[in-house]
N, C-alpha and C. Protein backbone atom coordinates (compact mmCIF):
# COMPACT_ATOMS: atom_id res chain seq x y z
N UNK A 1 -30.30 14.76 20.35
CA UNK A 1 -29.75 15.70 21.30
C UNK A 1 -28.39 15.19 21.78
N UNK A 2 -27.31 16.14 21.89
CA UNK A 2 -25.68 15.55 21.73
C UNK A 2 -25.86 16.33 23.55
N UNK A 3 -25.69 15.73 24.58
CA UNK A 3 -24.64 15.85 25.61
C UNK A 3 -23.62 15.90 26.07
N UNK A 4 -23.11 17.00 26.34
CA UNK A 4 -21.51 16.89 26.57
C UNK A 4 -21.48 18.06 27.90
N UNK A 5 -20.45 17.71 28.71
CA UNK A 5 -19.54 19.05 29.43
C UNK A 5 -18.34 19.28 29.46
N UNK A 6 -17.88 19.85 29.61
CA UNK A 6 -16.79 20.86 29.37
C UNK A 6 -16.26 21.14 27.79
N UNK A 7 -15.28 20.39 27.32
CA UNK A 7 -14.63 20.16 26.20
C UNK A 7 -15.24 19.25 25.61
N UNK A 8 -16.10 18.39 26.10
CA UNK A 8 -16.60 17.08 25.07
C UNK A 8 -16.72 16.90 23.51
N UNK A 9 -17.49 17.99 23.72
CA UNK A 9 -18.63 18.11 22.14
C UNK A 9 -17.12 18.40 21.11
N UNK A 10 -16.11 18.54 21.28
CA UNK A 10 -14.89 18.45 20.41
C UNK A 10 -14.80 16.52 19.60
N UNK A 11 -15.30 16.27 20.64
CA UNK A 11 -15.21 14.71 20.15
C UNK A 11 -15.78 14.72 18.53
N UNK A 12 -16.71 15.13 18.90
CA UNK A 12 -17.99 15.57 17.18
C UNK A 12 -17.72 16.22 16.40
N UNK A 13 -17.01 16.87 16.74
CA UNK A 13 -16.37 18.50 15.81
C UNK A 13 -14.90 17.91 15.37
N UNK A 14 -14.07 17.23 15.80
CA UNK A 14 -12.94 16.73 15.35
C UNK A 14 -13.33 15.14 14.45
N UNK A 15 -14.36 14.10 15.13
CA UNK A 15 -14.37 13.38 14.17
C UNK A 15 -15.24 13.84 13.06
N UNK A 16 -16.23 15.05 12.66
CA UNK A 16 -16.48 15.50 11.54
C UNK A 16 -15.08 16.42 10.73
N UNK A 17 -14.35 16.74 11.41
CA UNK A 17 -13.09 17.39 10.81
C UNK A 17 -11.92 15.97 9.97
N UNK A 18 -12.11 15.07 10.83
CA UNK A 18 -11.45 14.06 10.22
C UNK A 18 -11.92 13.46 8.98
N UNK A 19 -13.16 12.95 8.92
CA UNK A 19 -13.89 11.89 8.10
C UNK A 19 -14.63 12.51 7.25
N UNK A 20 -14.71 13.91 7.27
CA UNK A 20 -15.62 14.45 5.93
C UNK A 20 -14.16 14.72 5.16
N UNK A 21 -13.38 15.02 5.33
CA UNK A 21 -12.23 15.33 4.37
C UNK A 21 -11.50 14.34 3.82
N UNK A 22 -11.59 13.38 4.47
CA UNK A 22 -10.89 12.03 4.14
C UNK A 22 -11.96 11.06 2.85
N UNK A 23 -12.99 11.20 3.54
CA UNK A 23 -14.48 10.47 2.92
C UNK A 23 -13.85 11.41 1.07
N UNK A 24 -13.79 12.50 1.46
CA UNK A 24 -14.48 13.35 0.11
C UNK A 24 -12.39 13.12 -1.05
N UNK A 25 -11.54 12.75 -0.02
CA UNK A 25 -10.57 12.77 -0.63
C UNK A 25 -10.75 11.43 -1.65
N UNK A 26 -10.77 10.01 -0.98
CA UNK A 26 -10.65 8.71 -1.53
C UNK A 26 -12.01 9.19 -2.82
N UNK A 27 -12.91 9.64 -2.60
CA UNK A 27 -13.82 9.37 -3.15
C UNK A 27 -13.60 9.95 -4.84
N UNK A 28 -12.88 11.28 -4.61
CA UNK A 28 -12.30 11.76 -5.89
C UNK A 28 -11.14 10.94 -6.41
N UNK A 29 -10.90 10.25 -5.30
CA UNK A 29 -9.24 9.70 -6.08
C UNK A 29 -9.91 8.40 -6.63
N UNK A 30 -10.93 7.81 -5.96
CA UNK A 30 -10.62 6.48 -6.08
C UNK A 30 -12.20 6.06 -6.61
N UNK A 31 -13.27 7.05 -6.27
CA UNK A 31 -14.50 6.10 -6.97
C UNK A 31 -15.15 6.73 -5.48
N UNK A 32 -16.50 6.60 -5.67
CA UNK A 32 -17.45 6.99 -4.82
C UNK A 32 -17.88 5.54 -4.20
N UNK A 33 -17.60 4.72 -4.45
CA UNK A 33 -17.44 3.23 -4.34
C UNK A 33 -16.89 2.22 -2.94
N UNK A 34 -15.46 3.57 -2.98
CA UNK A 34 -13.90 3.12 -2.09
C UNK A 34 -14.34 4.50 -0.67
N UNK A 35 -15.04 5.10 -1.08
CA UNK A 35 -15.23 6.19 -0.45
C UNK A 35 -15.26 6.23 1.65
N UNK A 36 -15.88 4.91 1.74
CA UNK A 36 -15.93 4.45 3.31
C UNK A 36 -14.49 3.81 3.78
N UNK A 37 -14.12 3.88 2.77
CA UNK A 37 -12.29 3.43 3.53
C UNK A 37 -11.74 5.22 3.83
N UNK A 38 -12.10 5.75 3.08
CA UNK A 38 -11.61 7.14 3.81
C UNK A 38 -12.10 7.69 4.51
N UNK A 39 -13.26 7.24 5.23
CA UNK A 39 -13.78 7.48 6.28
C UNK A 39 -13.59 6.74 7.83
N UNK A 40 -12.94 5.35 6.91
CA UNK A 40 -12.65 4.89 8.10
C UNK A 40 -11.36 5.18 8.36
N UNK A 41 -10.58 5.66 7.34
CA UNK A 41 -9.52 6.41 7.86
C UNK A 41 -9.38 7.52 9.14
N UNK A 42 -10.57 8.57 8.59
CA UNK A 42 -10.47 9.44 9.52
C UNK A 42 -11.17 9.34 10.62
N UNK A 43 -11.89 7.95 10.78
CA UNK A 43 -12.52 7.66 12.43
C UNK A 43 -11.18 7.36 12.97
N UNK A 44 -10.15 6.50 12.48
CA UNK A 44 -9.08 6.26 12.96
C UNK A 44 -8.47 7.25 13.51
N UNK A 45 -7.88 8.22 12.44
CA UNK A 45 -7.30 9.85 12.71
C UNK A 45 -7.95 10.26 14.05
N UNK A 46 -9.23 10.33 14.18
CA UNK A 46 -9.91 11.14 14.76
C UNK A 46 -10.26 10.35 16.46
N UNK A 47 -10.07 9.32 16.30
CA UNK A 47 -9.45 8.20 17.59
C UNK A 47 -8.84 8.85 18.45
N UNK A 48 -7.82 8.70 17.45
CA UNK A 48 -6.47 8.61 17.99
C UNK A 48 -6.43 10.36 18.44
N UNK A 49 -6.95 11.30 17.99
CA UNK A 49 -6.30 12.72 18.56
C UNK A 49 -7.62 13.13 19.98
N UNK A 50 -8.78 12.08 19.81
CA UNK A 50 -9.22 12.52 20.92
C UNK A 50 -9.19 11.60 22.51
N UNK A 51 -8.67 10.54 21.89
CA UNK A 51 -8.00 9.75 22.86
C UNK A 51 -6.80 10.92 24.06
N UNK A 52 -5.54 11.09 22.94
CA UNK A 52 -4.70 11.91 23.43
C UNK A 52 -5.12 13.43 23.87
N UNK A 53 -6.11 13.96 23.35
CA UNK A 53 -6.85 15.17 23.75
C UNK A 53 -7.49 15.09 25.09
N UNK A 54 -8.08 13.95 25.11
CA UNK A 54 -9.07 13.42 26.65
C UNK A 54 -7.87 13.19 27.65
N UNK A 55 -7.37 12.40 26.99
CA UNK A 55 -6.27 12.56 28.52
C UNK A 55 -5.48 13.50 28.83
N UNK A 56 -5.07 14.11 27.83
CA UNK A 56 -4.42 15.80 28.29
C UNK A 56 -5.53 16.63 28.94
N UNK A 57 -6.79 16.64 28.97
CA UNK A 57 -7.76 17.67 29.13
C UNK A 57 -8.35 17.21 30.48
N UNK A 58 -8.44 16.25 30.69
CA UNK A 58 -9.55 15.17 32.05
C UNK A 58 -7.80 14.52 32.81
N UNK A 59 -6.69 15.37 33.30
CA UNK A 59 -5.89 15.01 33.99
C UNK A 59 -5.78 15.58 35.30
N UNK A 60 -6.12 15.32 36.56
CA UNK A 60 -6.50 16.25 37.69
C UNK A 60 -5.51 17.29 37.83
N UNK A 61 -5.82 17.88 38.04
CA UNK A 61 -3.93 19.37 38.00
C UNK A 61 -4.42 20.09 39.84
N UNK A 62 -3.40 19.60 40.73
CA UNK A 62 -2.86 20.53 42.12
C UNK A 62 -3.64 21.53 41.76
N UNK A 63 -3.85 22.40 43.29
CA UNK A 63 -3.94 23.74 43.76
C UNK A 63 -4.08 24.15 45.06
N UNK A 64 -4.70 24.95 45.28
CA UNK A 64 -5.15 25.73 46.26
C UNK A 64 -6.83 26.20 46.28
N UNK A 65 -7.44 25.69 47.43
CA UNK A 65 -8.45 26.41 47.54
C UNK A 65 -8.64 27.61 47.80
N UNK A 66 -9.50 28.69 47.02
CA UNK A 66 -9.38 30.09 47.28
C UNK A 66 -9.27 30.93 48.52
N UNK A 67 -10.51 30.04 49.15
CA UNK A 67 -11.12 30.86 50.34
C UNK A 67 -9.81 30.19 51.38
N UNK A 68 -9.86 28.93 51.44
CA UNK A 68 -8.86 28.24 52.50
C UNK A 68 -7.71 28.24 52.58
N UNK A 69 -6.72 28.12 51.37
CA UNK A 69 -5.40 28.07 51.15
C UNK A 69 -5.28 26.79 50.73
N UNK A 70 -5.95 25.87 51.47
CA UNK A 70 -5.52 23.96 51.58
C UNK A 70 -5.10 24.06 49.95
N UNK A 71 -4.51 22.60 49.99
CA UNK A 71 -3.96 22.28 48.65
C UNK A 71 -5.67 21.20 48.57
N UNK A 72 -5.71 21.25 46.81
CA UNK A 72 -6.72 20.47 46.93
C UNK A 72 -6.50 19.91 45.11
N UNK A 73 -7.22 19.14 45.00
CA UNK A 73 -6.97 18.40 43.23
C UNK A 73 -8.23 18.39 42.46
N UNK A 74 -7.76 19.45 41.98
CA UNK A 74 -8.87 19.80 40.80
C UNK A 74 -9.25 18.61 39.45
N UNK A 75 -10.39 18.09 39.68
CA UNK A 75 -10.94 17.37 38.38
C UNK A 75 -11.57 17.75 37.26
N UNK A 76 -10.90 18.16 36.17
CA UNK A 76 -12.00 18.03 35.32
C UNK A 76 -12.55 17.00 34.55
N UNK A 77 -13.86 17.66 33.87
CA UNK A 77 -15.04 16.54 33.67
C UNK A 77 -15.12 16.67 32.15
N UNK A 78 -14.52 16.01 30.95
CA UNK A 78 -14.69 16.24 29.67
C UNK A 78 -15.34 15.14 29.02
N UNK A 79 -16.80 14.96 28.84
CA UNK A 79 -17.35 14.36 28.73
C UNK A 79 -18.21 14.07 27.38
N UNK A 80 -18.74 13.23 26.90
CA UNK A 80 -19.82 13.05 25.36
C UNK A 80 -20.50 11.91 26.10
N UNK A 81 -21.70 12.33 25.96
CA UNK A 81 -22.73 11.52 26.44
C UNK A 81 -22.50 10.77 27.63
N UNK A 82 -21.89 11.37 28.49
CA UNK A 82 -21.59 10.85 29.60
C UNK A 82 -19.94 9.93 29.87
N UNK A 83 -19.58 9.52 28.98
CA UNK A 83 -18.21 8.91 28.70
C UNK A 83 -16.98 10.01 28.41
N UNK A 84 -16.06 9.55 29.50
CA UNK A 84 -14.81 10.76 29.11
C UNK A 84 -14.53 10.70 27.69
N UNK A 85 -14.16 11.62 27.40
CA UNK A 85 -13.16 12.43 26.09
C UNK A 85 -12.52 11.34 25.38
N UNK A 86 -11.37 10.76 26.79
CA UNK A 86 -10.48 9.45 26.13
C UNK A 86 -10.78 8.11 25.75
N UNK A 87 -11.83 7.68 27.02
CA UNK A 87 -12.48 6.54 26.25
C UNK A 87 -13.63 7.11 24.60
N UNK A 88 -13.81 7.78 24.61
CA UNK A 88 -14.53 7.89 23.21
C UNK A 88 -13.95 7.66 22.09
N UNK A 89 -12.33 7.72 22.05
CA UNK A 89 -11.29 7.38 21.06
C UNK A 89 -11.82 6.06 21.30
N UNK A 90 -11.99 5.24 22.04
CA UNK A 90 -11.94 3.59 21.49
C UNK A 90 -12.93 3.25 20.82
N UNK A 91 -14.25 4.50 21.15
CA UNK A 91 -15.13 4.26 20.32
C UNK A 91 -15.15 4.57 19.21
N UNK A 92 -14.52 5.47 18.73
CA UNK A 92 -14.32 5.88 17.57
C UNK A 92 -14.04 4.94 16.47
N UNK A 93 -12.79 4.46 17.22
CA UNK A 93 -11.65 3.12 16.42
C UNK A 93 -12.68 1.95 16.19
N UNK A 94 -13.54 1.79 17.09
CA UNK A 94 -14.56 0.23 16.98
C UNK A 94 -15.37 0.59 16.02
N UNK A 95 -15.76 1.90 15.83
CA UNK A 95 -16.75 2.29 14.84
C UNK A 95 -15.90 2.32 13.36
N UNK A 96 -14.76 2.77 13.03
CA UNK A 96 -13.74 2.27 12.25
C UNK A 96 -13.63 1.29 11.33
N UNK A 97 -13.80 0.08 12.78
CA UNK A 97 -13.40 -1.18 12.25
C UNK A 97 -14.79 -1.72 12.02
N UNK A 98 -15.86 -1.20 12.37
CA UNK A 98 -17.33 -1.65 11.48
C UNK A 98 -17.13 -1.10 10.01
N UNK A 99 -17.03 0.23 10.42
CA UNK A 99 -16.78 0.67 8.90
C UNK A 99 -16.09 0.03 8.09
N UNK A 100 -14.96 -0.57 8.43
CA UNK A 100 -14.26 -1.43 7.29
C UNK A 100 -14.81 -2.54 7.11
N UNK A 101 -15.42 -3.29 7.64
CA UNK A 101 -15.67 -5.03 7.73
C UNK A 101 -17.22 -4.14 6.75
N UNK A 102 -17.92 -3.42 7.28
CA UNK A 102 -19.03 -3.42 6.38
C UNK A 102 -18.58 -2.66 4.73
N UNK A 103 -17.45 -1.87 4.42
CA UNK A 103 -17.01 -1.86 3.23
C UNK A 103 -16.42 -2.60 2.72
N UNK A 104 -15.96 -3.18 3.25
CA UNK A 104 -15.35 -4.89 2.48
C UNK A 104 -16.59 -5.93 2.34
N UNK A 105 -17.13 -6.01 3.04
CA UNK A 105 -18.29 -6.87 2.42
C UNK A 105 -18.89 -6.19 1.90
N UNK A 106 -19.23 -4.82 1.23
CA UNK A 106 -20.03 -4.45 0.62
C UNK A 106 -19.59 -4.34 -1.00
N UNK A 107 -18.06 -4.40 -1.22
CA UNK A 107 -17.20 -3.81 -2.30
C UNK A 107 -17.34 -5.52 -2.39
N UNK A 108 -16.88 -6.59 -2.02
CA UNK A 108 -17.02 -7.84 -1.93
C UNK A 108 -17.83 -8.52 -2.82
N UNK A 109 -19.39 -7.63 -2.82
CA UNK A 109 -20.59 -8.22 -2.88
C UNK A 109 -21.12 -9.21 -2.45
N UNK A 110 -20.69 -8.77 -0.59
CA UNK A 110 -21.71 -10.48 -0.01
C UNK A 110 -22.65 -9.85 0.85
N UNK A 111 -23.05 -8.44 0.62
CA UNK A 111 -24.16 -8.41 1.79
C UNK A 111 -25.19 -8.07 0.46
């Protein structure tokens, strides 16, 4: 079961937009073999645009309260499993860099 509010669940939907296309590119070019380096490509890709997505999206933006007038600062909440939008890019990238250390030792042959 995936939890998210507001914009979150983009986190999932962009790193499957990244890493299935990347995965399926190396794999024709290069061997079904090399195939997790293009995946860790697009955890990278896919880091990096929801990093910058989370913080454009979860930035408090001024206003006005309706009923009152007062000025007041609207938060939003863009969340995956409870973790903002932007920190999930770092998770992304750490998951990345497993992916590589475990395709290099696997292409290696030491695990």
């Amino acid at each position: 079961m995936i939890i998210w509010r507001g914009w979150g669940i983009l986190t999932v939907l962009i790193a499957a937009a990244c890493c299935i296309p990347a995965g399926l590119i190396v794999e024709s070019a290069l061997g079904s073999e090399l195939a997790p380096f293009g995946v860790a490509f697009g955890l990278v890709a896919s880091g990096i645009a929801v990093f910058f997505l989370g913080q454009r999206l979860n930035t408090p933006r001024p206003g006005f309260h309706p009923q009152t007038g007062e000025r007041v600062v609207f938060r939003n909440r863009h969340t995956l499993f409870f973790v903002p939008m932007q920190y999930c890019g770092f998770v992304l990238l750490g998951a990345a860099v497993l992916v590589t250390v475990m395709s290099l030792l696997s292409v290696l042959s030491l695990i």
